[in-house]
Protein backbone atom coordinates (compact mmCIF):
# COMPACT_ATOMS: atom_id res chain seq x y z
CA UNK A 1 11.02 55.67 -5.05
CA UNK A 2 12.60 53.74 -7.95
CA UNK A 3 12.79 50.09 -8.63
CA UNK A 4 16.44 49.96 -7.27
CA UNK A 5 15.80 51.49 -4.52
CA UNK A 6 12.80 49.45 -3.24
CA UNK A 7 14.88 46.27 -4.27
CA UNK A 8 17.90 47.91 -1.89
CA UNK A 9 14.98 48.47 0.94
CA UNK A 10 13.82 44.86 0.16
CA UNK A 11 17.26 43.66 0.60
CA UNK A 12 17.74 45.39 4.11
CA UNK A 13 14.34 43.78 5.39
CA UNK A 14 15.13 40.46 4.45
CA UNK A 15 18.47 40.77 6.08
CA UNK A 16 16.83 42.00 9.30
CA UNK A 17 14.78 38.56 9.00
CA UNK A 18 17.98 36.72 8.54
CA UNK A 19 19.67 38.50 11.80
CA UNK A 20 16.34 37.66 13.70
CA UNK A 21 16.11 34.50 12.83
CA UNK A 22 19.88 34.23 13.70
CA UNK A 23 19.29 35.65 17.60
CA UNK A 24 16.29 33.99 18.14
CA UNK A 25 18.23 30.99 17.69
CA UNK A 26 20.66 31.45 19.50
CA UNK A 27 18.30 32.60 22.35
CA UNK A 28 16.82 29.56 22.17
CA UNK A 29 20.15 27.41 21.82
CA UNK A 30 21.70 28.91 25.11
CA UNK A 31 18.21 29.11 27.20
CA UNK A 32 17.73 25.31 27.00
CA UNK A 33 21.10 23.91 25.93
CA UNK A 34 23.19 25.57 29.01
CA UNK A 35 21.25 25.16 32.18
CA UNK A 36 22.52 26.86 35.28
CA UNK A 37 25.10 28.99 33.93
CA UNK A 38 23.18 32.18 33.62
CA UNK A 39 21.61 30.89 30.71
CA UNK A 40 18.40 32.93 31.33
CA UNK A 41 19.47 36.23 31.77
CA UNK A 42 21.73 35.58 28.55
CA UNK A 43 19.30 34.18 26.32
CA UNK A 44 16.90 37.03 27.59
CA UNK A 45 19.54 39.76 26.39
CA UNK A 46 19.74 38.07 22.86
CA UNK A 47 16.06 37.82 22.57
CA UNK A 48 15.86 41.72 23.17
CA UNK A 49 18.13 42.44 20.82
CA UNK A 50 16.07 40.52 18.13
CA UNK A 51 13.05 42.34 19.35
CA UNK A 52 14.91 45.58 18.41
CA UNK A 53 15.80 44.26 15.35
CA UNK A 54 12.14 43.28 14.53
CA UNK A 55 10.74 46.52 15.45
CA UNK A 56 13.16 48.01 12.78
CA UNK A 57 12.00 45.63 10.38
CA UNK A 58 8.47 46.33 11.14
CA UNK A 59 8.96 49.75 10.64
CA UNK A 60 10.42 49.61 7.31
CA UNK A 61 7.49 47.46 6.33
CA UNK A 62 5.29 50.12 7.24
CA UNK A 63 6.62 52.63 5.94
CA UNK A 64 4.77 54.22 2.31
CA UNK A 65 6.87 54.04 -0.22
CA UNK A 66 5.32 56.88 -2.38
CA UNK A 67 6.13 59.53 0.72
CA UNK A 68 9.81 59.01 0.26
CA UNK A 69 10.86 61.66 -2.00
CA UNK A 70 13.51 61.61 -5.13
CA UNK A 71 15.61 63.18 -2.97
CA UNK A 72 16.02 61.40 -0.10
CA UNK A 73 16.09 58.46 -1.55
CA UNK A 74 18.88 60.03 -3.60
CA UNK A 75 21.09 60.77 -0.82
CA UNK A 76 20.32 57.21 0.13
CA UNK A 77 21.27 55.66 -2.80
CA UNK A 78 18.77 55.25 -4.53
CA UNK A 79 17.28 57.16 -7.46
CA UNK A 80 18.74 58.76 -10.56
CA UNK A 81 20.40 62.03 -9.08
């Protein structure tokens, strides 16, 4: 995979983080900050969202770079085709 496509992949993961962070904020904002309203089951939804969003994350982080082939990464964006 090419420099500008790892930096793309990089990109994507770090706006993952940003999204995460985002939810488990709010999660935390409505679970504390709204008592009695159906604040749990709320805040519970949110927070498995962001656990969706960190399982994506963690995937791309596992996944090995040097598998991905010219070509996919191609019709991905990435590479010089």
């Amino acid at each position: 995979m090419d420099a500008g496509a790892r930096n793309e992949l990089s990109m994507i993961r770090s706006e993952l983080q940003s999204i995460i962070n985002e939810l488990d904020s709010i999660a935390y904002e409505i679970k504390y900050q709204f008592k009695g309203i159906g604040n749990e089951m709320c805040a519970n939804g949110i927070s498995e969202v962001a656990d969706k969003y960190r399982t994506v994350r963690r995937k791309l982080g596992n996944m090995d770079m040097n598998t991905v082939t010219d070509v996919f990464a191609s019709m991905h964006g990435g590479g010089d085709s």
